[in-house]
C-alpha atoms as a PDB file:
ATOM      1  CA  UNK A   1       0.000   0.000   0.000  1.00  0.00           C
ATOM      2  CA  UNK A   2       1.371   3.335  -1.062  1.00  0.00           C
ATOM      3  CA  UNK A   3       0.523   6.691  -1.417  1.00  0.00           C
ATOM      4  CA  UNK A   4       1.541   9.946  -3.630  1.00  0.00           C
ATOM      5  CA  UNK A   5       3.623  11.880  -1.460  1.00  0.00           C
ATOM      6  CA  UNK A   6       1.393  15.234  -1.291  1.00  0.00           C
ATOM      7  CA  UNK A   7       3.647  17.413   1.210  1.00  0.00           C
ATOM      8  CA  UNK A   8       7.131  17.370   2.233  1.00  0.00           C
ATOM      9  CA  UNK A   9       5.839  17.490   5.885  1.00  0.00           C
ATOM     10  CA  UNK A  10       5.121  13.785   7.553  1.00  0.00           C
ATOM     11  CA  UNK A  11       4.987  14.607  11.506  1.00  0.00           C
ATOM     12  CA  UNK A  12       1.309  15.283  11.886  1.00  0.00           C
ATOM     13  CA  UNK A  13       1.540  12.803  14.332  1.00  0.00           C
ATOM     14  CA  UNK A  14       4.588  13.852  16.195  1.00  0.00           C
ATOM     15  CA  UNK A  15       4.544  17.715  17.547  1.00  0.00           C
ATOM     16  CA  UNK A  16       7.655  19.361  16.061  1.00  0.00           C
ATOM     17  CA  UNK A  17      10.753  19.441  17.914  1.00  0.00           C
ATOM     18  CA  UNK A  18      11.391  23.638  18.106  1.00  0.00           C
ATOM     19  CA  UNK A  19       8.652  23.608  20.177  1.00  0.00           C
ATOM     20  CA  UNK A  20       9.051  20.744  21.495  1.00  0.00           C
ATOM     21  CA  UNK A  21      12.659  21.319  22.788  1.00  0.00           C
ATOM     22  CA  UNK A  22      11.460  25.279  23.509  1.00  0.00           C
ATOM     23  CA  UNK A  23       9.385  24.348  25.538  1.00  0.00           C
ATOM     24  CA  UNK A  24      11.246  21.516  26.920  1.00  0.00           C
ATOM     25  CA  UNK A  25      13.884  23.625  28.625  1.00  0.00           C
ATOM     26  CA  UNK A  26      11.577  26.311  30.249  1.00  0.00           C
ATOM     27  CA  UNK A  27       9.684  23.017  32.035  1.00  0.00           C
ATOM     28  CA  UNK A  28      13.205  21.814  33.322  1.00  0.00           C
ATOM     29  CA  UNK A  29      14.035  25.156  34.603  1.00  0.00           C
ATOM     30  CA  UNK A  30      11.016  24.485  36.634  1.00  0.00           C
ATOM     31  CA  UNK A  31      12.018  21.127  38.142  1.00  0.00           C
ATOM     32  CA  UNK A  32      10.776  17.848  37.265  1.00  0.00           C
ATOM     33  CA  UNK A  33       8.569  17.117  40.187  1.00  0.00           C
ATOM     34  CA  UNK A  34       8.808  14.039  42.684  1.00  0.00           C
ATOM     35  CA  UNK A  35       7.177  10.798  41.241  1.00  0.00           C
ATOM     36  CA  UNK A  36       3.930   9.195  42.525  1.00  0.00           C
ATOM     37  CA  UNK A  37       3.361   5.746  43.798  1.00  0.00           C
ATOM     38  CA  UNK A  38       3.039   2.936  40.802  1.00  0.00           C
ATOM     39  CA  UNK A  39       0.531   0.257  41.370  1.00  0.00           C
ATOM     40  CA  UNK A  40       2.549  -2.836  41.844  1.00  0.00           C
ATOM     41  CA  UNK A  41       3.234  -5.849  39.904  1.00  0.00           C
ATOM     42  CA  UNK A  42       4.504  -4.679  36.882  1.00  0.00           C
ATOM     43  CA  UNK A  43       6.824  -6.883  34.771  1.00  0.00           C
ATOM     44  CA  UNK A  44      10.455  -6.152  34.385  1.00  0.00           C
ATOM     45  CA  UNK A  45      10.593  -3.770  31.407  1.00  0.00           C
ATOM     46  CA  UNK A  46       7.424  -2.504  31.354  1.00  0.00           C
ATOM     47  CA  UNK A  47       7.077   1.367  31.884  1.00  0.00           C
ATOM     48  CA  UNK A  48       3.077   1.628  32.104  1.00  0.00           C
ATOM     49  CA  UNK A  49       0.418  -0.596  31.315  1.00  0.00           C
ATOM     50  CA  UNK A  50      -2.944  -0.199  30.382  1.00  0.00           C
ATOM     51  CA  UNK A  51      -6.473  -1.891  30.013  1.00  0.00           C
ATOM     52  CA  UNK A  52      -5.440  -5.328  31.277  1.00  0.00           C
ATOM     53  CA  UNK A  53      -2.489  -4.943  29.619  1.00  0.00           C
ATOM     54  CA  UNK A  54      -4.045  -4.654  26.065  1.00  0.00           C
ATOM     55  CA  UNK A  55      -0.982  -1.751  25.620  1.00  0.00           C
ATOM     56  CA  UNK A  56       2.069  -1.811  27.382  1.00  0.00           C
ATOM     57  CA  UNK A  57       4.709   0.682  27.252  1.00  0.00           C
ATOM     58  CA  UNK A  58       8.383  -1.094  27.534  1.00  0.00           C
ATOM     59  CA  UNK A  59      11.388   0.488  28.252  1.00  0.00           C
ATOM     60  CA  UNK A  60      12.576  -1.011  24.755  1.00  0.00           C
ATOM     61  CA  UNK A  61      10.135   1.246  22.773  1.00  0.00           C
ATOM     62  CA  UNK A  62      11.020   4.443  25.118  1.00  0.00           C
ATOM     63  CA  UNK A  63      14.987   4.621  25.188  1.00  0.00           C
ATOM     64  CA  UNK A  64      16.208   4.955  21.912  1.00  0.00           C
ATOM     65  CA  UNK A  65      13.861   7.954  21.338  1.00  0.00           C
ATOM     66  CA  UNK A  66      14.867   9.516  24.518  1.00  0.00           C
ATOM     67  CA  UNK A  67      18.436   9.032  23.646  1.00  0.00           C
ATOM     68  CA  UNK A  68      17.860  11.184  20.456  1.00  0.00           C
ATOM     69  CA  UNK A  69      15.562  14.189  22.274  1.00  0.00           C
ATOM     70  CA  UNK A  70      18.804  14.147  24.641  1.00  0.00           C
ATOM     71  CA  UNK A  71      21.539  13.945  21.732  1.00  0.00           C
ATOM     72  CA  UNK A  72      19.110  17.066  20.589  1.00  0.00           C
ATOM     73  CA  UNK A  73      18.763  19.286  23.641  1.00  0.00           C
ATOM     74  CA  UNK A  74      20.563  17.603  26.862  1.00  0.00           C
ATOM     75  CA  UNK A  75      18.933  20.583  28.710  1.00  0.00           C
ATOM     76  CA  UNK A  76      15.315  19.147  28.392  1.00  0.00           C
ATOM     77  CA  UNK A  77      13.889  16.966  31.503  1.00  0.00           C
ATOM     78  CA  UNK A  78      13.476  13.220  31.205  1.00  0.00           C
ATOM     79  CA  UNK A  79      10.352  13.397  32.068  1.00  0.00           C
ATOM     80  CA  UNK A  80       9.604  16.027  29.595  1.00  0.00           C
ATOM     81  CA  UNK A  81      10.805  14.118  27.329  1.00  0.00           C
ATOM     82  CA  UNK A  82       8.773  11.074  28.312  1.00  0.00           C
ATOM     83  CA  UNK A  83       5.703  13.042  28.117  1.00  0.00           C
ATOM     84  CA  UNK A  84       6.379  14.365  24.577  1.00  0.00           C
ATOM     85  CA  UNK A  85       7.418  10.798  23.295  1.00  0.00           C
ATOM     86  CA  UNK A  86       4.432   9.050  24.661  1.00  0.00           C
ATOM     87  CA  UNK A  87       1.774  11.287  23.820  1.00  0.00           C
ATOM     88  CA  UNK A  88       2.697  12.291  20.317  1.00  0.00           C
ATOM     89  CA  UNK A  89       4.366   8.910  19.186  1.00  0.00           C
ATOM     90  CA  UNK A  90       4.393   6.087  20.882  1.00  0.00           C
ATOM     91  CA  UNK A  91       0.869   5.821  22.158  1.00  0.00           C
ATOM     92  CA  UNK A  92      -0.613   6.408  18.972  1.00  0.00           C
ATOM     93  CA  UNK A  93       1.799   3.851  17.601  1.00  0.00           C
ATOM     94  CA  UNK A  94       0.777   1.044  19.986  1.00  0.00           C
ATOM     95  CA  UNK A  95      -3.149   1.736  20.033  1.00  0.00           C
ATOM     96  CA  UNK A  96      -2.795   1.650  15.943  1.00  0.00           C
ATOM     97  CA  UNK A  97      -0.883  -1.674  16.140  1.00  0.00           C
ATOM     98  CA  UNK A  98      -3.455  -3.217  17.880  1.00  0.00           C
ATOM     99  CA  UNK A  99      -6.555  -1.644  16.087  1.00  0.00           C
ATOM    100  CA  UNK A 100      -4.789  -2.091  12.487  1.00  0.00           C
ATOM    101  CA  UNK A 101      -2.798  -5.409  12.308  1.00  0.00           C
ATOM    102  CA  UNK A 102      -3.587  -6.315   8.900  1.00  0.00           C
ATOM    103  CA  UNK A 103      -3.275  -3.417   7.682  1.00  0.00           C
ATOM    104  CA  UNK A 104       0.146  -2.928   9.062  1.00  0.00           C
ATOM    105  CA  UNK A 105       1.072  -5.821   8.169  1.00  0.00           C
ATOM    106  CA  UNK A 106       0.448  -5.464   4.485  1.00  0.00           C
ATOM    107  CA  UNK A 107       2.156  -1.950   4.536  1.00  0.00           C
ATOM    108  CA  UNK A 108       5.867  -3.435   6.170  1.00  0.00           C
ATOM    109  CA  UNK A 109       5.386  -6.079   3.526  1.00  0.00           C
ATOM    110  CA  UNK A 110       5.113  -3.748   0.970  1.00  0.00           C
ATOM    111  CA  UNK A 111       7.901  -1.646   2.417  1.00  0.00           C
ATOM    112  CA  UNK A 112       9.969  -4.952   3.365  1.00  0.00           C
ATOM    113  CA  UNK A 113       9.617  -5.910  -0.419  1.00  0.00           C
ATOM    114  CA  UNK A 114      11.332  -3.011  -1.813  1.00  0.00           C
ATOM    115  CA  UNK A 115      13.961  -2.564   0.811  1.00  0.00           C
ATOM    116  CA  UNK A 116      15.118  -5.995  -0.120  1.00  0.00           C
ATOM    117  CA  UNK A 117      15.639  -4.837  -4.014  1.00  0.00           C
ATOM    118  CA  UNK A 118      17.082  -1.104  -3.051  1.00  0.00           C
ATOM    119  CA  UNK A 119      19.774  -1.297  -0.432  1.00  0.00           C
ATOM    120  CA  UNK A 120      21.513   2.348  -1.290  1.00  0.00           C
ATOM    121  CA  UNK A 121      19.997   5.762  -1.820  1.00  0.00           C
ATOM    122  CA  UNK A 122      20.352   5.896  -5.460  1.00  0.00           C
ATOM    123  CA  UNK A 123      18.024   1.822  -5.999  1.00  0.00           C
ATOM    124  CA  UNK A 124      15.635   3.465  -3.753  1.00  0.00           C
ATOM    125  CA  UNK A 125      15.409   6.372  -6.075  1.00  0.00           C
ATOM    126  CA  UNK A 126      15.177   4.387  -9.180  1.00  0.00           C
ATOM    127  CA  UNK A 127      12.839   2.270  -8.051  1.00  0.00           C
ATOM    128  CA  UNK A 128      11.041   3.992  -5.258  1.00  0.00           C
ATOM    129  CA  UNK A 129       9.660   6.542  -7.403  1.00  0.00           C
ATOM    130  CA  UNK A 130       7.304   4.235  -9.328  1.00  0.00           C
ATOM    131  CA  UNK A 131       5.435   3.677  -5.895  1.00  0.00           C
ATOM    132  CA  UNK A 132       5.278   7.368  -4.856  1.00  0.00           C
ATOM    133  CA  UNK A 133       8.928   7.687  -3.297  1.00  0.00           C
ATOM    134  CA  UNK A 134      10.397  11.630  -3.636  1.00  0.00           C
ATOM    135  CA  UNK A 135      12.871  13.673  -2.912  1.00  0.00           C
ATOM    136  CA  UNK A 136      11.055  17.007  -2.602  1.00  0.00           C
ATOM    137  CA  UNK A 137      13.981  19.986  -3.917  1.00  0.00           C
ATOM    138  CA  UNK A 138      13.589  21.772  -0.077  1.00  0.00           C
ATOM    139  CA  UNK A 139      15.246  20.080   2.409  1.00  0.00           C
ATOM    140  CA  UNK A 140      13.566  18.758   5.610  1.00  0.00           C
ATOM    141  CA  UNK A 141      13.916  19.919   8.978  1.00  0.00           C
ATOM    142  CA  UNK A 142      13.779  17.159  11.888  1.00  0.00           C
ATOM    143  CA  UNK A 143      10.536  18.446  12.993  1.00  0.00           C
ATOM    144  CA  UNK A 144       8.948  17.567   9.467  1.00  0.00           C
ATOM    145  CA  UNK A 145       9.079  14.169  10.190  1.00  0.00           C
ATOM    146  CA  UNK A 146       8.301  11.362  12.533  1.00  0.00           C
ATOM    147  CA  UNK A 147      10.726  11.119  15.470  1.00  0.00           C
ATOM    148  CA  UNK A 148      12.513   8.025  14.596  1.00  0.00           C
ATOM    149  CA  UNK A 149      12.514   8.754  10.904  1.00  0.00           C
ATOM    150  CA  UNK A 150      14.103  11.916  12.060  1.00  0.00           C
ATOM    151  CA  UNK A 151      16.808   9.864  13.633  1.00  0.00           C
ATOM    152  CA  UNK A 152      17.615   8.045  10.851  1.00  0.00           C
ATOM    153  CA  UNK A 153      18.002  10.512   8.489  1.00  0.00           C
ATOM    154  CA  UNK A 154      19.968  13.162  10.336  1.00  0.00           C
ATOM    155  CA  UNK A 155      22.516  11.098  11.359  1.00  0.00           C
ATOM    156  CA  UNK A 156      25.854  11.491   9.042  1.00  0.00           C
ATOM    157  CA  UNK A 157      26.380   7.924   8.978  1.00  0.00           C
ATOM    158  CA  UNK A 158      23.631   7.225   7.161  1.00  0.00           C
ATOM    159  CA  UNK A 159      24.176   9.573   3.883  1.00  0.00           C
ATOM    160  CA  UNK A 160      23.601   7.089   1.089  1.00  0.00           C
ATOM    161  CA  UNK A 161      22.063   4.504   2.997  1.00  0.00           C
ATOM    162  CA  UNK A 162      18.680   3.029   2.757  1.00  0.00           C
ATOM    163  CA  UNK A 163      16.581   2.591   5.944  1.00  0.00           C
ATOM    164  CA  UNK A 164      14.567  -0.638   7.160  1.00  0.00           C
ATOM    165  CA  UNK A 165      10.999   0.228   7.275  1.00  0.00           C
ATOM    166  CA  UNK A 166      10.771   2.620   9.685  1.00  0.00           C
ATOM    167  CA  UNK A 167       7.465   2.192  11.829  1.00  0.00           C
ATOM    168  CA  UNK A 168       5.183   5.335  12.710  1.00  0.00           C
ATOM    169  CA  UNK A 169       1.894   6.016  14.259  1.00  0.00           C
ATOM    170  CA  UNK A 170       0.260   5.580  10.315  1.00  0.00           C
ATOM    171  CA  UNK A 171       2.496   3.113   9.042  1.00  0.00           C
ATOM    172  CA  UNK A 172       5.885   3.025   7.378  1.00  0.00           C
ATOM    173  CA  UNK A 173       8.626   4.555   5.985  1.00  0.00           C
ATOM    174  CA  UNK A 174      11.597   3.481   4.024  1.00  0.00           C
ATOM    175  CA  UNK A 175      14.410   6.680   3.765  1.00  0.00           C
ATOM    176  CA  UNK A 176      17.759   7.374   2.229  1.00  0.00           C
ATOM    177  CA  UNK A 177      19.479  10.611   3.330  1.00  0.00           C
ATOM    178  CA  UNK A 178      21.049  12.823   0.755  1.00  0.00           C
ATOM    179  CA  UNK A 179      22.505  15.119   1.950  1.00  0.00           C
ATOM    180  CA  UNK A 180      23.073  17.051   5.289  1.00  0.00           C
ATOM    181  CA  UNK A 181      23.391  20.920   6.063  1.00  0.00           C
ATOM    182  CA  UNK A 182      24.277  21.005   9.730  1.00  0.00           C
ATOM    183  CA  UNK A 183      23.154  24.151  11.507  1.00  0.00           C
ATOM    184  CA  UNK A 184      23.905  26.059  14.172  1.00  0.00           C
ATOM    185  CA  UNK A 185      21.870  23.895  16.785  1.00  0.00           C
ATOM    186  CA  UNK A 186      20.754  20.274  15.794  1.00  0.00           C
ATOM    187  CA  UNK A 187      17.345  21.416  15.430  1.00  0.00           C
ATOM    188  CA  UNK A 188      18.350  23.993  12.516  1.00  0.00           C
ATOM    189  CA  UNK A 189      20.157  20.569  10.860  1.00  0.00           C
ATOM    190  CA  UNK A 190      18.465  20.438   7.035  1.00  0.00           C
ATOM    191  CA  UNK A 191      18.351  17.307   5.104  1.00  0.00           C
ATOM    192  CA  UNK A 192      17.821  16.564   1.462  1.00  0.00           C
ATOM    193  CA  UNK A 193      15.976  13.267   1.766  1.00  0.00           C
ATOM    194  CA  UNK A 194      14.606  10.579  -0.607  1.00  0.00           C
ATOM    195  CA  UNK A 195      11.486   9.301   1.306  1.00  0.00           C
ATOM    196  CA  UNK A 196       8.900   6.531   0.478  1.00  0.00           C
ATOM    197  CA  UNK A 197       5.763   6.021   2.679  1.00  0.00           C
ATOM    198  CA  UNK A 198       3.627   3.511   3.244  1.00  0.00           C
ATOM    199  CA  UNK A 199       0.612   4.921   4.890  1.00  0.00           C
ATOM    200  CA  UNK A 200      -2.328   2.585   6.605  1.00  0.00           C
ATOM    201  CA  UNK A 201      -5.202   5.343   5.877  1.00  0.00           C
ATOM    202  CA  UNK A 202      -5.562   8.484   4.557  1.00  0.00           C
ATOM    203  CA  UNK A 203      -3.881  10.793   7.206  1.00  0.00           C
ATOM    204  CA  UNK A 204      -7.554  12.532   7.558  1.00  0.00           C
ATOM    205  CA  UNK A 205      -9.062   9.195   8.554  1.00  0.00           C
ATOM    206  CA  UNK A 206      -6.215   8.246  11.137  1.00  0.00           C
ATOM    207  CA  UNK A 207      -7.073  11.356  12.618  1.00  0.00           C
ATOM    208  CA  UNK A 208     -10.496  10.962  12.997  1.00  0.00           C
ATOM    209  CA  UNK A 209      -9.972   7.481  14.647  1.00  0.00           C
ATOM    210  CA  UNK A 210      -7.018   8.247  16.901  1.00  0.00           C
ATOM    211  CA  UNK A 211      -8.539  11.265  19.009  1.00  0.00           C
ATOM    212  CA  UNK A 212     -11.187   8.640  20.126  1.00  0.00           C
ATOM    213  CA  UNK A 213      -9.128   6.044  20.845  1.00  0.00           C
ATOM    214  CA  UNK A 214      -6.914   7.956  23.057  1.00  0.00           C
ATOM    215  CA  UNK A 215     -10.049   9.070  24.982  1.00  0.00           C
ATOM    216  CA  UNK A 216     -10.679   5.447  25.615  1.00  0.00           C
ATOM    217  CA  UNK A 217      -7.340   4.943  26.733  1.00  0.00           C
ATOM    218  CA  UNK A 218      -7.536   7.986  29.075  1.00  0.00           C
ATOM    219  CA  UNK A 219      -8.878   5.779  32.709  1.00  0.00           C
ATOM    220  CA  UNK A 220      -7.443   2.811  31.952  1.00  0.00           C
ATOM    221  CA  UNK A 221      -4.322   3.046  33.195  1.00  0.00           C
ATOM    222  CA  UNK A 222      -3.073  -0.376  34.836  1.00  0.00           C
ATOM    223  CA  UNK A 223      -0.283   0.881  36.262  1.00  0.00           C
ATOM    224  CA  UNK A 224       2.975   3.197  35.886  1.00  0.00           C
ATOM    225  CA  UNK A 225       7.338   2.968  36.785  1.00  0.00           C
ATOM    226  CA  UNK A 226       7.176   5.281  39.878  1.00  0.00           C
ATOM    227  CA  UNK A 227      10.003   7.375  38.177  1.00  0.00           C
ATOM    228  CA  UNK A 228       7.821   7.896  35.315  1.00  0.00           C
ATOM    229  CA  UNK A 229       4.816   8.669  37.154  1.00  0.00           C
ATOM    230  CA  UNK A 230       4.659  12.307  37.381  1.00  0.00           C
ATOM    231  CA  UNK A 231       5.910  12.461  33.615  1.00  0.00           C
ATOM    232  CA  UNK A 232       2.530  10.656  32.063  1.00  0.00           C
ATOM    233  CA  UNK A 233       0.496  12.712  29.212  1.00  0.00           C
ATOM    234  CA  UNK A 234      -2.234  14.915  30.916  1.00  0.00           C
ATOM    235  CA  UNK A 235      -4.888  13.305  29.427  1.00  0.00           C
ATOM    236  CA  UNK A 236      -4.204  10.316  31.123  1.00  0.00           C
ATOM    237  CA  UNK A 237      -6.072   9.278  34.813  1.00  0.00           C
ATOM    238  CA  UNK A 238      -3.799   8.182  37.439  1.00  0.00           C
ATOM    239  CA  UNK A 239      -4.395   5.131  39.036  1.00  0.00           C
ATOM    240  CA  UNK A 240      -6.024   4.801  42.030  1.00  0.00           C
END
């Protein structure tokens, strides 16, 4: 499943990172608050649960994308951080997987099946174009994109390389970086980057279905890592 590429801009999902980081750093000037009780009986691993354990936050999904916010602005709380991650990525990410798992499944198929046949930038070009792939002529800023797309394709390692499927809240993506401009901060980094999604829906119907599902989600809340309690999304009810 793949879809014209209509806009250079793919973080719909994921609030960008000026404001993000902005905003970041005034909250840590402000302390990051002392954590609340967790309700017990959580499994090693496991950051929050919730609904029976229907979605379960692991420490897996959580630390590589708080290592890059950090590599980004070392300044910005943890918790902070946490919040941001959860509520505008990975939360949306694990309700999807379990509403959508055929549909998910056919889209890192689809994206598995040309990643096998395109394993540098300029095979993804030649061939990713025919299913929608681009390389649009103004470069991308990290916040245009999906945290850990972002973190792919900014780092200089990368240049000429050709991503695995990269999963987001709406499906996948497969990436080559270009080229890199480094700016004056990270977040002012610019990237010319060839990018190929693989969408689930129509980004106006993933909307529509995610704001409700988080509101389901909102009192359901099994139970939390004490150190992370304090540093949940606001629209989530503690336990009690």
């Amino acid at each position: 499943m793949t879809a014209p590429i209509r806009t250079r801009r793919y973080a719909s999902r994921d609030r960008g990172l000026v404001g993000l980081l902005a905003l970041g750093a005034l909250l840590t000037s402000c302390g990051d608050g002392a954590a609340e009780p967790a309700a017990p009986g959580l499994p090693e691993g496991v950051i929050a649960s919730f609904d029976a354990g229907r979605i379960v936050v692991r420490s897996t999904d959580v630390d590589p994308l708080l290592a890059y916010l950090e590599e980004l602005d070392p300044t910005m709380g943890r918790k902070y951080r946490f919040r941001e991650l959860l509520d505008q990525h990975l939360l949306p990410l694990l309700l999807a997987r379990d509403a959508f798992p055929t549909e998910r499944a056919y889209a890192l198929g689809a994206a598995r099946s040309l990643r096998e046949v395109a394993d540098n930038s300029l095979e993804l070009q030649r061939k990713g174009v025919l299913v929608g792939g681009e390389a649009p002529e103004q470069p991308f800023a990290r916040n245009d994109l999906p945290m850990p797309v972002a973190d792919f394709a900014f780092r200089p390692e990368n240049l000429g390389a050709v991503s695995p499927p990269i999963e987001t809240a709406d499906g996948y993506f497969l990436v080559a970086p270009l080229d890199l401009e480094p700016g004056l901060t990270p977040v002012a980094d610019r990237a010319r980057i060839f990018v190929v999604r693989y969408p689930t829906h129509a980004a106006e119907d993933f909307d529509r279905w995610l704001a409700p599902a988080k509101a389901a989600l909102a009192n359901r809340l099994d139970g939390v890592d004490p150190q992370f309690a304090d540093a949940l999304p606001r629209w989530i009810r503690a336990v009690r």
